[in-house]
N, C-alpha and C. Protein backbone atom coordinates (compact mmCIF):
# COMPACT_ATOMS: atom_id res chain seq x y z
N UNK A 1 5.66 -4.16 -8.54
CA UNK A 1 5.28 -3.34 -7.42
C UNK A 1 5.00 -4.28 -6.24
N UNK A 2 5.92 -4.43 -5.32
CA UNK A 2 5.53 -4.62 -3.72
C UNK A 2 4.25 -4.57 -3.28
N UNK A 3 3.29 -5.98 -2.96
CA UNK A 3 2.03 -6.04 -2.76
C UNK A 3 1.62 -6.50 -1.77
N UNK A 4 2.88 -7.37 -1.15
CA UNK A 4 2.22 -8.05 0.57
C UNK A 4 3.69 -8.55 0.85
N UNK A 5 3.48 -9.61 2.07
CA UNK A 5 4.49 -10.47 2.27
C UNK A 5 3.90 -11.75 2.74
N UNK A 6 4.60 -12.57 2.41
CA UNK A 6 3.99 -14.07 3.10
C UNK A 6 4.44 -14.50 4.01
N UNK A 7 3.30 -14.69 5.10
CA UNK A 7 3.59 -14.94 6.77
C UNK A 7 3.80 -16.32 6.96
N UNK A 8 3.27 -17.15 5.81
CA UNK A 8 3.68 -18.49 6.64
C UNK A 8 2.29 -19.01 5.61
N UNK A 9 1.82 -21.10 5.94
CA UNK A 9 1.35 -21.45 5.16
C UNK A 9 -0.12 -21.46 5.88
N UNK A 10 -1.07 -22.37 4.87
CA UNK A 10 -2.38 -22.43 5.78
C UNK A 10 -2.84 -23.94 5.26
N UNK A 11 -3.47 -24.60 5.64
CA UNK A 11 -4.14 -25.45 5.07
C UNK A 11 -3.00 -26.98 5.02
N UNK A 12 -3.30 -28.33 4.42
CA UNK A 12 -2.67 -29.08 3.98
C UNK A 12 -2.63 -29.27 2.60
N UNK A 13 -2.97 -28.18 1.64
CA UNK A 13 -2.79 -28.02 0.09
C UNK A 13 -1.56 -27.22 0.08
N UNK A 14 -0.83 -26.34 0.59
CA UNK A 14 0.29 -25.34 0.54
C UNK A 14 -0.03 -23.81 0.11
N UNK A 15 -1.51 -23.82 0.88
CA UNK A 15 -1.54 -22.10 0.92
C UNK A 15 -0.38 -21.72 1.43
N UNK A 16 -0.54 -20.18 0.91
CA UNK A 16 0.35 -19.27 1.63
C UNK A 16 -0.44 -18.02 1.89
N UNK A 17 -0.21 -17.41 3.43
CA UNK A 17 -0.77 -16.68 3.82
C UNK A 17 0.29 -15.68 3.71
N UNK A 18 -0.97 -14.36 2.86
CA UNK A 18 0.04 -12.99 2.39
C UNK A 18 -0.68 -11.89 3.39
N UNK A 19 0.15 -11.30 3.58
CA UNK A 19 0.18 -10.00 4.69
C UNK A 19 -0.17 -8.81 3.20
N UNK A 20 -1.56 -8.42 3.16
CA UNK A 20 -1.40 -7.67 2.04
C UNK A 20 -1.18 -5.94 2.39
N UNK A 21 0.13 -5.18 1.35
CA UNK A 21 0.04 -4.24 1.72
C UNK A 21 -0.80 -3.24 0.53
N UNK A 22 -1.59 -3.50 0.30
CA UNK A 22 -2.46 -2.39 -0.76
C UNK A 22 -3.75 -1.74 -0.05
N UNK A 23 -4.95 -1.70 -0.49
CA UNK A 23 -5.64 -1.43 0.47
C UNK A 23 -6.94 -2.05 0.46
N UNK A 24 -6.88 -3.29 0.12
CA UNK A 24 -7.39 -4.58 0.63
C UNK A 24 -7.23 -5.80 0.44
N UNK A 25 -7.35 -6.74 1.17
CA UNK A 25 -7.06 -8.36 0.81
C UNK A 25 -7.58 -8.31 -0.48
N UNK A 26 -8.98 -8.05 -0.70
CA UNK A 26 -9.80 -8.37 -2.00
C UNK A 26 -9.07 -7.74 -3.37
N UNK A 27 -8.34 -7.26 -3.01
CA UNK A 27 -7.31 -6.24 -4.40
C UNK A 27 -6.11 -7.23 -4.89
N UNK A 28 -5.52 -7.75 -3.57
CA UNK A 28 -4.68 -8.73 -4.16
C UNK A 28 -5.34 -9.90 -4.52
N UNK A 29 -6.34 -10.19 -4.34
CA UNK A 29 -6.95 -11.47 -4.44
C UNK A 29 -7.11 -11.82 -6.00
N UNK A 30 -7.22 -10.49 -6.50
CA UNK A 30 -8.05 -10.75 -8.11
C UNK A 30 -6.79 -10.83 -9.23
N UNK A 31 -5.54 -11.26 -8.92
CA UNK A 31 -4.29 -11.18 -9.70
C UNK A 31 -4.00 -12.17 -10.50
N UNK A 32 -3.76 -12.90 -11.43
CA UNK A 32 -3.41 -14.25 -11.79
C UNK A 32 -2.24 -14.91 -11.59
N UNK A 33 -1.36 -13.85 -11.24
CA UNK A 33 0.12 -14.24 -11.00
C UNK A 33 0.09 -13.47 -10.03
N UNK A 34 1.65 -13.86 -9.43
CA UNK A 34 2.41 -13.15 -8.46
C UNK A 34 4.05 -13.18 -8.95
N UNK A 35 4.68 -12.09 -8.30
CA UNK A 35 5.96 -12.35 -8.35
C UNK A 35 6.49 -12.37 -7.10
N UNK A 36 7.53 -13.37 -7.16
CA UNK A 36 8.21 -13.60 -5.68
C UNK A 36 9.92 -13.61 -6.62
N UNK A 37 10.77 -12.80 -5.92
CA UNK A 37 12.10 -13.20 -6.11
C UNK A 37 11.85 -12.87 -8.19
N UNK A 38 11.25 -12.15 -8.09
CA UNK A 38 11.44 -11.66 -9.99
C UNK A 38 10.85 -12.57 -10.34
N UNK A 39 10.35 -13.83 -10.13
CA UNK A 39 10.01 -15.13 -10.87
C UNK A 39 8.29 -14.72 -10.91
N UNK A 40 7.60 -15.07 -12.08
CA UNK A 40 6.14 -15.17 -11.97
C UNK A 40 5.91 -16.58 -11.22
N UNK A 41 4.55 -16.52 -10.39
CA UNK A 41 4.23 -17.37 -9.83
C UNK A 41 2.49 -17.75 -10.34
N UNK A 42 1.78 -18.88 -11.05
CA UNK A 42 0.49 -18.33 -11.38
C UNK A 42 -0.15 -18.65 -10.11
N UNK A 43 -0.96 -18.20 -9.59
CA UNK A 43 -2.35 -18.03 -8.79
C UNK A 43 -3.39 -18.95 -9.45
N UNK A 44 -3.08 -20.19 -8.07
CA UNK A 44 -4.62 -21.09 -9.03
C UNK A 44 -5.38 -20.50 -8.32
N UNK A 45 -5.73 -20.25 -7.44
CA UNK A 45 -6.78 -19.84 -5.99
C UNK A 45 -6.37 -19.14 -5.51
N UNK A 46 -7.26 -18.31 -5.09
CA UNK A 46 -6.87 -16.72 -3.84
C UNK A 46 -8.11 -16.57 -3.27
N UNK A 47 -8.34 -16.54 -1.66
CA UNK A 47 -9.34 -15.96 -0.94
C UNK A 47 -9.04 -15.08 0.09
N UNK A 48 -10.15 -14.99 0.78
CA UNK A 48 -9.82 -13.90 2.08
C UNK A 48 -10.35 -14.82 2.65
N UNK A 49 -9.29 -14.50 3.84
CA UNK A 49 -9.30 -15.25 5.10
C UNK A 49 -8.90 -14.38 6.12
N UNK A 50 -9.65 -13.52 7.16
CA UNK A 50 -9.07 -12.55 8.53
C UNK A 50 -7.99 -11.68 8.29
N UNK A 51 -8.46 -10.79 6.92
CA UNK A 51 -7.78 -10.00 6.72
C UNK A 51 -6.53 -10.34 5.56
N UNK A 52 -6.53 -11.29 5.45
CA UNK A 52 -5.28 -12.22 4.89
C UNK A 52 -6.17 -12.24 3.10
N UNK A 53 -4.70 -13.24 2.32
CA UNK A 53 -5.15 -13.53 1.16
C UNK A 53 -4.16 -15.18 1.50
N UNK A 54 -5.17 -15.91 0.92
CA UNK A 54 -4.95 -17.30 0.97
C UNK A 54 -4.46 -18.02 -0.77
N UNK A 55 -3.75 -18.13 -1.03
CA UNK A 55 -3.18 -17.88 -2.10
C UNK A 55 -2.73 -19.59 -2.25
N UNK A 56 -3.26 -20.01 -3.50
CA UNK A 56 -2.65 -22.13 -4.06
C UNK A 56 -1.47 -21.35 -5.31
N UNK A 57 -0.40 -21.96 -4.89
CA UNK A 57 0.41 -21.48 -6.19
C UNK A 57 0.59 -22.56 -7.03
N UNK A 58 0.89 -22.17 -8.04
CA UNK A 58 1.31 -23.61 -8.90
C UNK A 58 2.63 -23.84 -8.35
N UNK A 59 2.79 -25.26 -8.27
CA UNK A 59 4.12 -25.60 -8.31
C UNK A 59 3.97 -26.11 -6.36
N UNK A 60 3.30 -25.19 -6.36
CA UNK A 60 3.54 -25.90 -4.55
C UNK A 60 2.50 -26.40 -4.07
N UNK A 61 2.55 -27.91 -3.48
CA UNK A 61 0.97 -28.40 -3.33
C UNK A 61 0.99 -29.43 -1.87
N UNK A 62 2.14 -29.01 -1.31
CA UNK A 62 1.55 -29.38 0.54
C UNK A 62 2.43 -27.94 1.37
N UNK A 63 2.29 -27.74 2.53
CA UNK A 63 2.72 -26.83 3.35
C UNK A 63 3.98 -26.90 3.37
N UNK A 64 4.83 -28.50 3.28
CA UNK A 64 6.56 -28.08 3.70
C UNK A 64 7.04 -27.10 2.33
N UNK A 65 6.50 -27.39 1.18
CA UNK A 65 6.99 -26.75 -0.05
C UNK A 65 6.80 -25.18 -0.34
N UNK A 66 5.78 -24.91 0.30
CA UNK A 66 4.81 -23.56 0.41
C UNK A 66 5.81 -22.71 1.24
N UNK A 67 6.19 -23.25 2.87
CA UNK A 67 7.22 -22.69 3.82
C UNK A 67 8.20 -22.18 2.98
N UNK A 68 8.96 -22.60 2.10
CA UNK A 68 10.53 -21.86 1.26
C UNK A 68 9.58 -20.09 1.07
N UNK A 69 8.70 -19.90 0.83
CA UNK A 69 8.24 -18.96 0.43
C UNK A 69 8.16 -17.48 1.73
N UNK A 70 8.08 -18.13 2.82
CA UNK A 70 7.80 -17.53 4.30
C UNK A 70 8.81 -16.32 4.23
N UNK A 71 8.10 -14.96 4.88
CA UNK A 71 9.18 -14.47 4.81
C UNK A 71 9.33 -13.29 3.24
N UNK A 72 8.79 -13.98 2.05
CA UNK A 72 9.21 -13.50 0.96
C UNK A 72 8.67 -12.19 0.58
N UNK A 73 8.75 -11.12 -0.35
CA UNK A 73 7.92 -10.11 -0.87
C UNK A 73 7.08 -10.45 -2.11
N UNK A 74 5.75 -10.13 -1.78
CA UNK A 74 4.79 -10.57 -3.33
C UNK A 74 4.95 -9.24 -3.77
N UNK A 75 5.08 -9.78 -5.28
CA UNK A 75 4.91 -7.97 -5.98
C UNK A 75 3.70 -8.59 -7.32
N UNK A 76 3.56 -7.61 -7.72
CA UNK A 76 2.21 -7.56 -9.20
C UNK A 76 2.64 -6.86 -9.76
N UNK A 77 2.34 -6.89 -11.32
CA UNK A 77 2.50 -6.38 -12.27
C UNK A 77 1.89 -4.94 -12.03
N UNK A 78 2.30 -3.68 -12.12
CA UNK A 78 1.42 -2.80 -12.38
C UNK A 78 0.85 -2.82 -13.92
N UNK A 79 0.86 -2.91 -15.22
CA UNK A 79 0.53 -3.27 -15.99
C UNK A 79 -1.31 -4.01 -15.81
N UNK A 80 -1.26 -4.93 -14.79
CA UNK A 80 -2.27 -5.57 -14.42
C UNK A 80 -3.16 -4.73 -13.53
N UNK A 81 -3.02 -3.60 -13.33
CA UNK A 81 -4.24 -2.96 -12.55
C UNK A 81 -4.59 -1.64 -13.23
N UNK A 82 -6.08 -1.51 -13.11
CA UNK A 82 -6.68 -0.62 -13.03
C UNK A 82 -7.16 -0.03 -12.26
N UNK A 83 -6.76 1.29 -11.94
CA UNK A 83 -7.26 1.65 -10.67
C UNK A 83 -8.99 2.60 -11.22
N UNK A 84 -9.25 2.63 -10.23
CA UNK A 84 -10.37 3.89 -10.67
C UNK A 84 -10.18 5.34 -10.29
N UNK A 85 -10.80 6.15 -11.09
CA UNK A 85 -10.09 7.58 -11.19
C UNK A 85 -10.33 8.11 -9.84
N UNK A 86 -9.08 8.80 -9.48
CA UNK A 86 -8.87 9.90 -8.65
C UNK A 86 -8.44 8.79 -7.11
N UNK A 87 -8.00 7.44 -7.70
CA UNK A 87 -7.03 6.80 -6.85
C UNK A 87 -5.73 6.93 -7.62
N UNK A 88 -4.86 6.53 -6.68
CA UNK A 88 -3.36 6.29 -7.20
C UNK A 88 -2.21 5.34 -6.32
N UNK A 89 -1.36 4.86 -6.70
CA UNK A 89 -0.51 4.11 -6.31
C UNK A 89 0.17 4.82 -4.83
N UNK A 90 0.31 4.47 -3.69
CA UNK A 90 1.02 4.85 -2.43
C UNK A 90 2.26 4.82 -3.28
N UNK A 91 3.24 4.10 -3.77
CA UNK A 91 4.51 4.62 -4.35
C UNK A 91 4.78 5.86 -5.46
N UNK A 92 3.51 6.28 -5.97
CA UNK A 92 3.62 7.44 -6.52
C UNK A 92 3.27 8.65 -6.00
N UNK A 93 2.84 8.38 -4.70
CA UNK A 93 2.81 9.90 -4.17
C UNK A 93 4.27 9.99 -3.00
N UNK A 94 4.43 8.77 -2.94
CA UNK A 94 6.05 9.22 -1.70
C UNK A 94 6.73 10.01 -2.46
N UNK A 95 7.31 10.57 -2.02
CA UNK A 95 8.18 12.20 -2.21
C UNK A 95 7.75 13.01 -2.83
N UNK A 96 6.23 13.04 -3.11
CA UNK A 96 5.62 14.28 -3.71
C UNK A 96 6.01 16.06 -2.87
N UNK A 97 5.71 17.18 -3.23
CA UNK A 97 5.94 18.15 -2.17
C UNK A 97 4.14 18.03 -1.61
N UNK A 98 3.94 18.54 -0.46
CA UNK A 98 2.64 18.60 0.18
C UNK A 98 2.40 20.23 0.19
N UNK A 99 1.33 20.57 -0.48
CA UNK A 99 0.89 21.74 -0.54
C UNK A 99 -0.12 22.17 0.21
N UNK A 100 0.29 22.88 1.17
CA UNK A 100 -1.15 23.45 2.20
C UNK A 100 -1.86 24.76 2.25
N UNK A 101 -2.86 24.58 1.30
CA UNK A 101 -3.75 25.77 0.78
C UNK A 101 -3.86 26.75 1.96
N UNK A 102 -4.04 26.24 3.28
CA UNK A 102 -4.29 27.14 4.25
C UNK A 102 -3.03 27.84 4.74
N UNK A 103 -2.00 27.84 4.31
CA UNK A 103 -0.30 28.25 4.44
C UNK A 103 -0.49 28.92 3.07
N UNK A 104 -0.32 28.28 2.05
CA UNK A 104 -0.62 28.80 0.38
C UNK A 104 1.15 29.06 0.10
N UNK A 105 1.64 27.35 1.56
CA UNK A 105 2.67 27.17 0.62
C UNK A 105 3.08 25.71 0.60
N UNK A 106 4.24 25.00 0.40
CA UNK A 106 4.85 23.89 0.28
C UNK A 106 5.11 23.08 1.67
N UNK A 107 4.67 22.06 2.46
CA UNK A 107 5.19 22.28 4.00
C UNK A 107 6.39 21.09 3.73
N UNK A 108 6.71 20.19 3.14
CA UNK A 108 6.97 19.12 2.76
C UNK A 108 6.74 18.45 2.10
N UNK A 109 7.56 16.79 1.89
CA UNK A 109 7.01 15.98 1.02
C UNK A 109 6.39 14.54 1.70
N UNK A 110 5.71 14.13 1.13
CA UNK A 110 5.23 12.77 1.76
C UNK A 110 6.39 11.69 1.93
N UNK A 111 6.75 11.33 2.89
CA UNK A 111 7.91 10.27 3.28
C UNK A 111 6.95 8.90 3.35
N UNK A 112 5.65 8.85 4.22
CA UNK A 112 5.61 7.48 4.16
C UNK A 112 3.96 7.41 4.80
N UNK A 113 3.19 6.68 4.17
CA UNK A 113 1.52 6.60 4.40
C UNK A 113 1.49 5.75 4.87
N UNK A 114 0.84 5.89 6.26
CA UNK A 114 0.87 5.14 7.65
C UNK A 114 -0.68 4.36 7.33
N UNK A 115 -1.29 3.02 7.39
CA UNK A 115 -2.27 2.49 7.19
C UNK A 115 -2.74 1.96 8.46
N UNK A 116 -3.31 2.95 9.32
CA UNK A 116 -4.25 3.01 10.77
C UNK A 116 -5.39 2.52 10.64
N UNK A 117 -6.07 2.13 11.60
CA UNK A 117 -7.47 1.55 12.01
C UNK A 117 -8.31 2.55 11.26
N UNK A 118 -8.33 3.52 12.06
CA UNK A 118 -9.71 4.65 11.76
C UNK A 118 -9.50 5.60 10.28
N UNK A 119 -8.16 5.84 9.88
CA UNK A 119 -7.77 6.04 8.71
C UNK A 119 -6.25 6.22 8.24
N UNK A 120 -5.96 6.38 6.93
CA UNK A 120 -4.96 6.43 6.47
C UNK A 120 -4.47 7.50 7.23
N UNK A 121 -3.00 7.91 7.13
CA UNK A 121 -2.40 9.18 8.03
C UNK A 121 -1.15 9.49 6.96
N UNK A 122 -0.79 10.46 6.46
CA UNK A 122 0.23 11.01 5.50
C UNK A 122 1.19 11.59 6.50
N UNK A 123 2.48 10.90 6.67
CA UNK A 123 3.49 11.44 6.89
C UNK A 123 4.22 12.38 6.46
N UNK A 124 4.13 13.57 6.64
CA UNK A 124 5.16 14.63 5.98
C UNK A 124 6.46 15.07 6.53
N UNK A 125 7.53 15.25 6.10
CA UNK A 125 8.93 15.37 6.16
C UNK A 125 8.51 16.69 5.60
N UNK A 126 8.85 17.48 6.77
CA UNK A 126 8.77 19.39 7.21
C UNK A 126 10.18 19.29 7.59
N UNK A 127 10.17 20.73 7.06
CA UNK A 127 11.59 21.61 7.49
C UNK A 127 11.94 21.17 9.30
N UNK A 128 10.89 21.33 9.93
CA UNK A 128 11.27 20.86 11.27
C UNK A 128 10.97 19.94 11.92
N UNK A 129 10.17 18.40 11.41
CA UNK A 129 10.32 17.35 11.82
C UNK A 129 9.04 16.89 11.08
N UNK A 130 8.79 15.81 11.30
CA UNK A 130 7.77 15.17 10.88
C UNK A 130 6.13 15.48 10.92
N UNK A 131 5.26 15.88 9.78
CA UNK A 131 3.56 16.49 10.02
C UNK A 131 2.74 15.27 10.01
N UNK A 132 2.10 15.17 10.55
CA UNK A 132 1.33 13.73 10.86
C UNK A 132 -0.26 14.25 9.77
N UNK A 133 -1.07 14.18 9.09
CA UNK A 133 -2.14 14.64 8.72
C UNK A 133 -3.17 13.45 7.75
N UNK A 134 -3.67 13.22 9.11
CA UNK A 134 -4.95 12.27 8.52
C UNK A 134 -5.36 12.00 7.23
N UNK A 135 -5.37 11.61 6.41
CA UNK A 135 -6.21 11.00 5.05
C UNK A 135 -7.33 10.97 5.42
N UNK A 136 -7.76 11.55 5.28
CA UNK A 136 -10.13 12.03 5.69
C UNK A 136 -10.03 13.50 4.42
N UNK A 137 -11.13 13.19 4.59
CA UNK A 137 -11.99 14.37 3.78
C UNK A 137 -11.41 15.85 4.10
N UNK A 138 -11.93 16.02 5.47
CA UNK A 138 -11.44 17.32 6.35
C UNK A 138 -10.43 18.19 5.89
N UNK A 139 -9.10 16.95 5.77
CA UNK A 139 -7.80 18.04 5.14
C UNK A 139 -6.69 17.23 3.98
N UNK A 140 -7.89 16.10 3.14
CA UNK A 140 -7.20 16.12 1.75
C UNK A 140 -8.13 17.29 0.88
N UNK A 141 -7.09 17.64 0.15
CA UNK A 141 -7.72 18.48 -1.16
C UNK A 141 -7.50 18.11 -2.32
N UNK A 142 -6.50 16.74 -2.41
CA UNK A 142 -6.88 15.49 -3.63
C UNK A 142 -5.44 15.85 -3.71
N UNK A 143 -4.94 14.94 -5.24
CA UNK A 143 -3.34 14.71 -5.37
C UNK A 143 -3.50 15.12 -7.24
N UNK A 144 -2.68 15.69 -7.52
CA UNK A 144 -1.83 16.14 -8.81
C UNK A 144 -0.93 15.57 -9.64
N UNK A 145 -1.14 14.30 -10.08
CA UNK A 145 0.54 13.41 -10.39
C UNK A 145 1.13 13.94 -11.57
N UNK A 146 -0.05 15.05 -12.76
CA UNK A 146 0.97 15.82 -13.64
C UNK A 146 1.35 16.87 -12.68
N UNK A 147 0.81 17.50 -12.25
CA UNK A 147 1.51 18.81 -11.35
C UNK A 147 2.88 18.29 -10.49
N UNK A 148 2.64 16.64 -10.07
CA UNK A 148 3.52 16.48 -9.13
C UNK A 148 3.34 17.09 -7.80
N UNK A 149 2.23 17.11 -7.17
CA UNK A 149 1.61 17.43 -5.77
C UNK A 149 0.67 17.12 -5.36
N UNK A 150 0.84 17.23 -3.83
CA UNK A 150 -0.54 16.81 -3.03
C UNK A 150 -0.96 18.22 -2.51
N UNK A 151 -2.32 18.35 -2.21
CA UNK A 151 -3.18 19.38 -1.89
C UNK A 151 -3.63 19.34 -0.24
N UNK A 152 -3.46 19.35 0.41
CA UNK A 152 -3.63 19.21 1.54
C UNK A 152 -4.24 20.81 2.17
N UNK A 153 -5.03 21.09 3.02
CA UNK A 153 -5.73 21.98 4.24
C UNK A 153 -5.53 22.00 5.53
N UNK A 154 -5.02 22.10 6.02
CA UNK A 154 -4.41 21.84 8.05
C UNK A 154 -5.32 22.89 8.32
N UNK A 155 -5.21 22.43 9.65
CA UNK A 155 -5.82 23.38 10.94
C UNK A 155 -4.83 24.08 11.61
N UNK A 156 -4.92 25.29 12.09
CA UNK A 156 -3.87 25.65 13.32
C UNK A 156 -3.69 24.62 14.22
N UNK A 157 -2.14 24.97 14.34
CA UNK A 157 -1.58 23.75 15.43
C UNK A 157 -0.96 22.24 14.51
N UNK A 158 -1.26 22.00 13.44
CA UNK A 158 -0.76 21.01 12.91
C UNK A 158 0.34 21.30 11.88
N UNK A 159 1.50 21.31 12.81
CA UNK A 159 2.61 20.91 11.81
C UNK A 159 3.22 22.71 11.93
N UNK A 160 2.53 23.71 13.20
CA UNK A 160 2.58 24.90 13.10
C UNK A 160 3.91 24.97 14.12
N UNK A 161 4.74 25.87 14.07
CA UNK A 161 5.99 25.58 14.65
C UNK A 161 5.46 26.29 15.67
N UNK A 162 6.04 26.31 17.17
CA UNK A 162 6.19 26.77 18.23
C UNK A 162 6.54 28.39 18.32
């Protein structure tokens, strides 16, 4: 599973600084490996650094060696995580259908979860263009992965056709 990307190196040991995409540095931090290019990589060291994960790999131990890596996709084992209940993987809810109790019908499916400042935002792919609908309290009504759905609540005006 796709977990960050690496922006480039840090340090004169051959960190590599990962752009993490989960939903925090501290999540990728706690991994023992990585995969880059299918290959396991072990993780001697991982910190946070400004949002970042600062990552010593084996095998690479000054910055010119670390650079081949720039550029690359980190992925993790899913096998290796536990999530806690009533989270779930962003790749298992893309293309779910989105169910909006306040319609009490189907409006779409999730195309792609936008990771904003003030909060997450669920992209929905509607019959007539794209529903934008915040990840807050307000208008999740939680997710279904045996049902295969998300629960969602809108307000008038969101995602309401003209």
């Amino acid at each position: 599973m796709d977990a960050g990307r690496i922006v480039g190196t840090f340090g004169i040991l051959g960190e590599v600084r990962i752009e993490p995409w989960c939903d925090s540095p501290e999540f990728l931090r706690g991994f023992s490996q990585y995969y880059i290019d299918g290959k396991a990589h072990k993780v001697l060291r991982a910190r946070v650094h400004k949002n970042m994960v600062l990552a010593l790999l084996e095998g690479y131990s000054n910055p010119e060696d670390a650079m081949v890596l720039r550029g690359k996709t980190v992925s993790i084992f899913r096998g290796d995580v536990k999530l806690p209940k009533g989270t779930f993987f962003v790749e298992d809810l893309k293309g779910l259908p989105v169910f909006d109790l306040r319609k009490n019908a189907v409006i779409g499916t999730l195309r792609e979860i936008l990771n904003l400042p003030g909060s997450d935002v669920y992209v929905v792919a509607g019959e007539k263009g794209d529903i934008l609908i915040p990840a807050v309290e307000a208008f999740m009504r939680g997710a279904d992965l045996e049902k295969g759905e998300i629960r969602v609540e809108t307000i008038e005006g969101m995602g309401d056709e003209d």
